[in-house]
Protein backbone atom coordinates (compact mmCIF):
# COMPACT_ATOMS: atom_id res chain seq x y z
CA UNK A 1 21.81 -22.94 65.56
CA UNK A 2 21.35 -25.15 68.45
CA UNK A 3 22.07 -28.91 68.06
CA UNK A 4 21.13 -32.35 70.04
CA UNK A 5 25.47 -32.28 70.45
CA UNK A 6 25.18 -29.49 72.37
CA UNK A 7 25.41 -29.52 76.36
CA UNK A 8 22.78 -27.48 77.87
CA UNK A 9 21.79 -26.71 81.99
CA UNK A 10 18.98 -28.39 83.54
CA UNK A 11 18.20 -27.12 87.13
CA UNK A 12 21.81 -26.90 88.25
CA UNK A 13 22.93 -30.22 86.43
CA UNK A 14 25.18 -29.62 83.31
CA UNK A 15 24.30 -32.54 80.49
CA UNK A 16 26.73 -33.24 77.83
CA UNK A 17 23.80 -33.06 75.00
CA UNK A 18 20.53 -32.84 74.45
CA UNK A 19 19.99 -36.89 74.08
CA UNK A 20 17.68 -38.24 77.03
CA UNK A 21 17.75 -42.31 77.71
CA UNK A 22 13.64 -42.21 77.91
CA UNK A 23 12.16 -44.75 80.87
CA UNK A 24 11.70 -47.80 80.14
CA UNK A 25 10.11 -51.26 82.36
CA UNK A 26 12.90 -53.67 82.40
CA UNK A 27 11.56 -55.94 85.14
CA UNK A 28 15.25 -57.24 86.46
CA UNK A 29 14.21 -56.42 89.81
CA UNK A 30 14.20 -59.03 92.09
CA UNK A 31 12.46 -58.54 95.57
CA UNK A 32 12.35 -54.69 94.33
CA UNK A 33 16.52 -54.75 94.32
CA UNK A 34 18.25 -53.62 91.27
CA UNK A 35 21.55 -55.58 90.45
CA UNK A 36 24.81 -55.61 88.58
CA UNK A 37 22.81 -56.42 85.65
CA UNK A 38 20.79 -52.56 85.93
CA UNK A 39 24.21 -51.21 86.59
CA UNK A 40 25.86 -52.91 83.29
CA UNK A 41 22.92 -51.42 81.25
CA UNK A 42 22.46 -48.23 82.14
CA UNK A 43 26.60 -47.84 82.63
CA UNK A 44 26.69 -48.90 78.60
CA UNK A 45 23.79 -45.70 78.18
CA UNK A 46 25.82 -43.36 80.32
CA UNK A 47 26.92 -41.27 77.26
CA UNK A 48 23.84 -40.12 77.27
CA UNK A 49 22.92 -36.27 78.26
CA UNK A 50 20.61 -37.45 80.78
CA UNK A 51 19.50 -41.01 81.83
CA UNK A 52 15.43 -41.53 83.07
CA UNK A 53 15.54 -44.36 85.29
CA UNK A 54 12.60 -47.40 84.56
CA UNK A 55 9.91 -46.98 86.64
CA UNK A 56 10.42 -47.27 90.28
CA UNK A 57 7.26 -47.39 92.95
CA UNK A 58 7.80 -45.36 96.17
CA UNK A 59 5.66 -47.42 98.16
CA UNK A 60 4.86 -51.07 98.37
CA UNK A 61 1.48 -50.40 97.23
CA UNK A 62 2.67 -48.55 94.42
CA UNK A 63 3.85 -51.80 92.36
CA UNK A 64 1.81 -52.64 89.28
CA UNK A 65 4.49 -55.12 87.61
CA UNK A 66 6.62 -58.09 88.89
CA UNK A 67 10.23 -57.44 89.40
CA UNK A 68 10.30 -53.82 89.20
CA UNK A 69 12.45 -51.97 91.66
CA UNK A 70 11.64 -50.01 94.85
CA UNK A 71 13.28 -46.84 96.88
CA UNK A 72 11.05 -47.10 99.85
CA UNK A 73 13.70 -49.83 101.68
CA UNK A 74 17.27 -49.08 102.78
CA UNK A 75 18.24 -52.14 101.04
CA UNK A 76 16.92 -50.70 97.94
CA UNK A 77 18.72 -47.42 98.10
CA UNK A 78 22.01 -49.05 99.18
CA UNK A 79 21.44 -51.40 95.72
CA UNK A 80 20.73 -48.47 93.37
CA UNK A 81 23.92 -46.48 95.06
CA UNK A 82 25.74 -48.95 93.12
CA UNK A 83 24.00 -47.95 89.86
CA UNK A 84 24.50 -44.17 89.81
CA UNK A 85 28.33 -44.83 91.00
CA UNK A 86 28.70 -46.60 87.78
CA UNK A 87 27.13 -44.31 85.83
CA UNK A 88 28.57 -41.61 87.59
CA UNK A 89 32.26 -42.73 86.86
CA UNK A 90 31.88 -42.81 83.67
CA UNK A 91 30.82 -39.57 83.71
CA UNK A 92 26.69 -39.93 82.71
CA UNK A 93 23.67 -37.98 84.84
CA UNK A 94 20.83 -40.15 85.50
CA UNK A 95 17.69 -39.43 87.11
CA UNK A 96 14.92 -41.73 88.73
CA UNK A 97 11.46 -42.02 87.72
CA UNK A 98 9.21 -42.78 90.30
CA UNK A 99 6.20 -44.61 89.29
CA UNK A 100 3.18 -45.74 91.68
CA UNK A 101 0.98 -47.44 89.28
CA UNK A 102 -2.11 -47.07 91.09
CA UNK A 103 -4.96 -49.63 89.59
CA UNK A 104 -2.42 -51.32 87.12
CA UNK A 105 -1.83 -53.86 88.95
CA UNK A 106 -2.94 -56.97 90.64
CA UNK A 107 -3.16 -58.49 94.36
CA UNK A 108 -0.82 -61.28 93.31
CA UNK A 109 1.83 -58.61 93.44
CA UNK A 110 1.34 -57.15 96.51
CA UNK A 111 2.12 -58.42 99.43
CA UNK A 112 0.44 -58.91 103.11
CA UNK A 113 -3.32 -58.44 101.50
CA UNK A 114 -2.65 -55.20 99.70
CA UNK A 115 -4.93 -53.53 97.30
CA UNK A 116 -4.33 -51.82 94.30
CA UNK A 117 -5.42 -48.41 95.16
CA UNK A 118 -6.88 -45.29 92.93
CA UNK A 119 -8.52 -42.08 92.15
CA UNK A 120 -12.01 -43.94 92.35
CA UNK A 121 -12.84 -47.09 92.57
CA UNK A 122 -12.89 -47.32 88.32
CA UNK A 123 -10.76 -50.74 87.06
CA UNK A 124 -8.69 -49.83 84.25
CA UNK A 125 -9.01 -51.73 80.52
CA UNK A 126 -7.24 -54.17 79.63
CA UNK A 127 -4.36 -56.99 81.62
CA UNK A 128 -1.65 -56.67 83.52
CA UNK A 129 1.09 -58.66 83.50
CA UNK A 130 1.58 -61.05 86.89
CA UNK A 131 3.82 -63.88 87.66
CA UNK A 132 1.67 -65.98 86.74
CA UNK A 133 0.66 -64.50 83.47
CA UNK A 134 -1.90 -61.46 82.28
CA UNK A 135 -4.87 -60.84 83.90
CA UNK A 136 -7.69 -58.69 84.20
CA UNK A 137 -7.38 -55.40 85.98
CA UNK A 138 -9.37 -56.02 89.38
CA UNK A 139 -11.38 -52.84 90.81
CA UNK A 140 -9.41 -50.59 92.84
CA UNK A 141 -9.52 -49.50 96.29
CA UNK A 142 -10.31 -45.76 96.02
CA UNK A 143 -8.15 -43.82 98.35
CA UNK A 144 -9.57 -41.74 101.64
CA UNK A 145 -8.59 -37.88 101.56
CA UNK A 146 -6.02 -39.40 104.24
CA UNK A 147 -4.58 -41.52 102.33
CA UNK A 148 -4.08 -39.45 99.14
CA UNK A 149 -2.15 -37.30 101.42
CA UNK A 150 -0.16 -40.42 102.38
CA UNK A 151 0.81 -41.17 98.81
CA UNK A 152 2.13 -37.42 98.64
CA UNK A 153 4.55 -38.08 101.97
CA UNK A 154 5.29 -41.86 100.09
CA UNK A 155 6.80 -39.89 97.02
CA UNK A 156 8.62 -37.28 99.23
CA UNK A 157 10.33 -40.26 100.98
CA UNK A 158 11.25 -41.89 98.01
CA UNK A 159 12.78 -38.52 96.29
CA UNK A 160 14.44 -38.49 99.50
CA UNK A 161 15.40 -41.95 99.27
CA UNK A 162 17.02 -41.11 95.33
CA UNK A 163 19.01 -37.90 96.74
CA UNK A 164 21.06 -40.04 99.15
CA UNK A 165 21.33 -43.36 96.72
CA UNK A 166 23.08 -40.84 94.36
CA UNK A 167 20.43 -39.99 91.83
CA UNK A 168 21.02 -36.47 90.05
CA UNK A 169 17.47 -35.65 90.76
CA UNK A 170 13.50 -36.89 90.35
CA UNK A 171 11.66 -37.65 87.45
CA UNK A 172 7.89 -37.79 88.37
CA UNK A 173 5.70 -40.23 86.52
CA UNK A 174 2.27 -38.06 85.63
CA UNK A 175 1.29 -40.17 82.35
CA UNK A 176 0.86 -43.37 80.50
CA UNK A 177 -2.63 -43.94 82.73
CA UNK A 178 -0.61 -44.16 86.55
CA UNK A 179 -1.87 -43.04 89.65
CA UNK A 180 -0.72 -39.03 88.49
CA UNK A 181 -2.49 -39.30 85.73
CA UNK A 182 -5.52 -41.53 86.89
CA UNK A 183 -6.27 -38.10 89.28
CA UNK A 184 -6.05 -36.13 86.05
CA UNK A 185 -8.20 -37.82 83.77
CA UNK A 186 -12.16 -37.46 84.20
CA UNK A 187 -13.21 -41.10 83.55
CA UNK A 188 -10.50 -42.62 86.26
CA UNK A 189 -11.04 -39.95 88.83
CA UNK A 190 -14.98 -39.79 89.70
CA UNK A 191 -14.64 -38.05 93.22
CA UNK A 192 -15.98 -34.83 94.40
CA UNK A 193 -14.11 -34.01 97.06
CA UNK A 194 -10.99 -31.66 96.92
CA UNK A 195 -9.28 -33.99 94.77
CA UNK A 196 -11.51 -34.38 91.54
CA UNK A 197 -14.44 -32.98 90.28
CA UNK A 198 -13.39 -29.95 88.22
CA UNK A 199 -9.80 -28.88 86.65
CA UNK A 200 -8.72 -27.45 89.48
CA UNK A 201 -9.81 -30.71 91.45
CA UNK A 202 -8.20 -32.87 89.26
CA UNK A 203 -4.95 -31.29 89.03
CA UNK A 204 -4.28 -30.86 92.92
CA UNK A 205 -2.91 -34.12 92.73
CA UNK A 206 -0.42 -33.56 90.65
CA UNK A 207 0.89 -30.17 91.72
CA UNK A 208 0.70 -30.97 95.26
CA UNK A 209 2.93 -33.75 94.93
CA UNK A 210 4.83 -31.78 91.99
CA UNK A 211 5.66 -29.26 95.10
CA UNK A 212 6.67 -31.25 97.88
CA UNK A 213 9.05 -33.25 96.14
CA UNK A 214 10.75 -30.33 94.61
CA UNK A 215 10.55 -28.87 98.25
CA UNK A 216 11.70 -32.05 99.88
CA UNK A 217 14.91 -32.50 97.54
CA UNK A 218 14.98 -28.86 95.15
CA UNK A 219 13.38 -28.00 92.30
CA UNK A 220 16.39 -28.07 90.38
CA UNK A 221 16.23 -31.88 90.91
CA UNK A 222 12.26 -32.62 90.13
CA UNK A 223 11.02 -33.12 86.94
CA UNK A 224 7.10 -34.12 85.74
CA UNK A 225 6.52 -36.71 82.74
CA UNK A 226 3.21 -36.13 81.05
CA UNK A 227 1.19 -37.57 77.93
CA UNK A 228 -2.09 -35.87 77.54
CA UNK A 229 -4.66 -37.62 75.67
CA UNK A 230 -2.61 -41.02 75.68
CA UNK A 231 -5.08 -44.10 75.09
CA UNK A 232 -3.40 -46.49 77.70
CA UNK A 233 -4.38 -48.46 80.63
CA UNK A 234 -8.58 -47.37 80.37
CA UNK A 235 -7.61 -43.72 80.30
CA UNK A 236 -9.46 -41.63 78.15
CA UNK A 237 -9.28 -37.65 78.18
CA UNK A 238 -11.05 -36.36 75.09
CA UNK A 239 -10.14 -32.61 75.28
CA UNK A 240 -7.18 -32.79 77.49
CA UNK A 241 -5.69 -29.10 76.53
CA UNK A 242 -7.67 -27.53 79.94
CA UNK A 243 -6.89 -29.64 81.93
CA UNK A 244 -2.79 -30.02 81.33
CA UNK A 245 -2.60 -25.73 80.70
CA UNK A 246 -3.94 -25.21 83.55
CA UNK A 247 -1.47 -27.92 85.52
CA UNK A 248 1.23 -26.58 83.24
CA UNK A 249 0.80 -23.38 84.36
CA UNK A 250 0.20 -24.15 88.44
CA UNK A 251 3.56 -25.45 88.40
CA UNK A 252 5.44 -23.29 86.18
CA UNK A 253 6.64 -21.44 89.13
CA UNK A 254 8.09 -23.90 91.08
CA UNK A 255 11.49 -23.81 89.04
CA UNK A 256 11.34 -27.69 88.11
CA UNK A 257 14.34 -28.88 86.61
CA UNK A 258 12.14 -29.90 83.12
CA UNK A 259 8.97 -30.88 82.11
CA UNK A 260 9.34 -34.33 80.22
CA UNK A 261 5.94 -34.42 77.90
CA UNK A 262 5.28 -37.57 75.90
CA UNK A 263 3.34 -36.57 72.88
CA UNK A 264 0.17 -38.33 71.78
CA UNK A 265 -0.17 -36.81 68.26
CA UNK A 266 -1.35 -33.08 69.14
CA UNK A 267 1.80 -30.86 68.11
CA UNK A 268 0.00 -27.42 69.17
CA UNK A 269 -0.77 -28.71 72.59
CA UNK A 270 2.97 -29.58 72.75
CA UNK A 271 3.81 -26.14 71.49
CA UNK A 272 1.50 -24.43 74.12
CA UNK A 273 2.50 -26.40 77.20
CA UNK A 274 6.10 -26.00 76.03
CA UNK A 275 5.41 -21.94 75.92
CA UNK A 276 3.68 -22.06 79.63
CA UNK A 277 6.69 -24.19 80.80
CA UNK A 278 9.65 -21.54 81.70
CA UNK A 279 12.52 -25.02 81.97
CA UNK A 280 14.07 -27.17 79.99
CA UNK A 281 11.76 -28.87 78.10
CA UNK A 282 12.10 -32.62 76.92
CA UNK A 283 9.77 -34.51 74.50
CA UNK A 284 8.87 -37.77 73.44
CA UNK A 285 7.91 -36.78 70.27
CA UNK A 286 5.07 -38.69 68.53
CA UNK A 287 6.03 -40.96 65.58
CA UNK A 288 3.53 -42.63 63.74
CA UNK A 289 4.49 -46.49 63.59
CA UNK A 290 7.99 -46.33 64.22
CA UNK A 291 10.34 -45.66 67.22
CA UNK A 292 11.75 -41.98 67.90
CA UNK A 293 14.59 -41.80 65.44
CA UNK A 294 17.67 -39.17 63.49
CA UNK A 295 15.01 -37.26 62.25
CA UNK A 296 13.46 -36.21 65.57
CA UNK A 297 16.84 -33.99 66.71
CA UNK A 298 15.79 -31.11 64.03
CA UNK A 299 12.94 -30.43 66.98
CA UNK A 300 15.82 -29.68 68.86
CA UNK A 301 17.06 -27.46 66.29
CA UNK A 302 14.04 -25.94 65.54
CA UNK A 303 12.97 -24.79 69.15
CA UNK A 304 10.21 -27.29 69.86
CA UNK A 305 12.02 -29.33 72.44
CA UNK A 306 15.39 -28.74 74.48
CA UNK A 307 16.09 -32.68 74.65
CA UNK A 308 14.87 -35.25 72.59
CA UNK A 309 14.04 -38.80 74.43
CA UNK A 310 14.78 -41.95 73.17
CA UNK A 311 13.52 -45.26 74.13
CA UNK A 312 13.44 -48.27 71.63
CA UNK A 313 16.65 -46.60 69.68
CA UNK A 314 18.73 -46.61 72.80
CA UNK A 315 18.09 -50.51 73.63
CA UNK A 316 19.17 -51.59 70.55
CA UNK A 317 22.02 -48.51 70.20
CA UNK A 318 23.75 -48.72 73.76
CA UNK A 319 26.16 -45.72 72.55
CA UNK A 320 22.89 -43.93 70.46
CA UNK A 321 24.68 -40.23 70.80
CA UNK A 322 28.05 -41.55 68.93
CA UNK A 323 25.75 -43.09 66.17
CA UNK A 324 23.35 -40.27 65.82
CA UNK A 325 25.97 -37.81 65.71
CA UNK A 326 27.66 -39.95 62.86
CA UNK A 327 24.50 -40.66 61.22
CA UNK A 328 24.60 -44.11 61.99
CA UNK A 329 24.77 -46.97 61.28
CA UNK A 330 21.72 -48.30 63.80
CA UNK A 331 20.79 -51.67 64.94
CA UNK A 332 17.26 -52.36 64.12
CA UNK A 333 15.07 -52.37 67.55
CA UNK A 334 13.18 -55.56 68.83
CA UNK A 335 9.93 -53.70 69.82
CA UNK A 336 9.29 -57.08 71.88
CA UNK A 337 12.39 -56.27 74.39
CA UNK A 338 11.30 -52.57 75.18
CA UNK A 339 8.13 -50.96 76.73
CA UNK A 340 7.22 -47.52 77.84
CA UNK A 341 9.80 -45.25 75.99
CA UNK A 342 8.13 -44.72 72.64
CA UNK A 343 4.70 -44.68 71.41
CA UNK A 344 5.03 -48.37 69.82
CA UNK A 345 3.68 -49.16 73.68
CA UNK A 346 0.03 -47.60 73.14
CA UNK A 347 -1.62 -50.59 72.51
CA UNK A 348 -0.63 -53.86 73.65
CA UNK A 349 2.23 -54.92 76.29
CA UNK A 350 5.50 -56.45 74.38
CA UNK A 351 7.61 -58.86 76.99
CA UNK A 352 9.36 -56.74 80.15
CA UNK A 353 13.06 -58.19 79.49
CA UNK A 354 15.60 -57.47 76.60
């Protein structure tokens, strides 16, 4: 029988076991540069199989939260180069997620005028969180045709930019209501040009930029995040099955290194995209009012998943794998010092820093 403890190929990256460091927001970035700090914590994590980076944006306009880092500067890729050393010495993989946030966010943390930009000019629901405290989503800027095609070539530059700061590969951010998935979901993306419209509108997004990272940098360092049907950030997809089997199954060819799927509650959806998907497959599994935990690594056991992703556990357990593999003990997580990794982030925003 397979366990979590076992190592297992992704792309052309061997992992130690089947225990993924899940992204999570740490906002530590100052001026979009990572620091010792980022290299400390993720370092302490490196026992894991595979470390997903926090959020990154690959462009300037792709910021949504203050202090989150960049890889669209050299100064930014020479600062993470110091991160994946670290981790690298001791022997840990680590991948970065790149993240443009789309319309979450807020003027106040752009810079030189910038807009937040989207789908369609739709705000999201809810705040974001500024320097100077939450406020209201404003009303995006909806992109041109042109300009979608720019924020392809942005997140080819920035998987670029990853390859030669040391990264092991890509993670793509396609869920929790970012630009990805603001092109997938009907209520964010209103357009009826070549980019919305119907499934096959509303996917292009996604598989087009799915496809020139992975041709940019290889497959066998790209992966795609996804949560269908995830309530977050005004997005709202009330049958999303169509939609993500029929994105699930444009890009099943390209030879991805893994398809990282956060699940919303809808097990046979996970099941079917997992069948469609011919990689490694890594899930988020949904937990009902608690963080991923011990129990979740019989899914790896049972088939449903190839890696299991942590988030909340692996704050509070720097050396998780040693614990879970002992059956504990485990320090109790502090949902307010973690955000994005588990589904505890759904509906409100608990404080960026640890």
């Amino acid at each position: 029988m397979t366990s979590a403890f076992d190592p297992i190929t992704i792309g052309d990256i061997q992992l130690s076991n089947r225990i993924a460091m899940a992204p999570m927001t740490r906002s530590r970035a100052y001026g979009g540069l990572v620091s010792e700090l980022t290299a400390e914590y993720y370092v302490q994590r490196a026992s894991a199989g595979l470390i997903i980076t926090e959020g990154t944006q690959p462009s300037v306009v792709g910021q949504g939260y203050p202090f989150t880092p960049g890889l669209h500067s050299a100064e930014q890729v020479a600062a993470w180069r110091k991160v994946t050393d670290a981790v690298h010495a001791e022997g840990g993989k680590i991948f970065v997620q790149l993240m443009h946030t789309g319309r979450v966010g807020h003027p106040d943390l752009l810079p030189d005028g910038l807009h937040p930009v989207a789908p369609s000019a739709v705000p999201g629901e809810g705040k974001v969180f500024t320097t100077d405290g939450l406020k209201d989503f404003v009303t995006p800027r909806e992109l041109t045709a042109a300009e979608v095609e720019e924020a392809i070539a942005d997140h080819v530059t920035a998987a670029r930019n990853a390859i030669a700061a040391g990264f092991d590969g890509v993670e793509l951010h396609g869920a929790n209501g970012y630009l990805i998935q603001q092109f997938l979901a009907p209520n964010s993306n209103q357009r009826t040009d070549e980019w919305g419209g119907s499934i096959s509108g509303r996917i292009r997004f996604a598989v087009e930029v799915t496809s020139a990272v992975a041709a940019a940098i290889g497959a066998e360092r790209t992966g795609l995040r996804l949560s269908p049907g995830v309530k977050l950030n005004g997005i709202d997809e009330p049958d999303p099955r169509p939609t993500y089997e029929a994105l699930v199954q444009q890009i099943s060819g390209l030879g991805l290194a893994y398809l990282h799927l956060l699940e919303v509650g809808d097990r046979d959806l996970t099941r079917s995209l997992r069948g469609l998907f011919p990689g490694a497959f890594i899930l988020n599994p949904h937990t009902e009012g608690r963080p991923t935990g011990p129990e979740e690594l019989a899914l790896v056991e049972d088939g449903t998943a190839d890696l299991i992703a942590f988030g909340q556990l692996f704050l509070a357990n720097p050396d998780l794998p040693r614990r879970l593999a002992a059956g504990g003990p485990f320090n109790a997580g502090d949902r307010n010092t973690f955000y994005g990794g588990d589904h505890t982030g759904y509906t409100d925003y608990p404080a960026l820093s640890a």
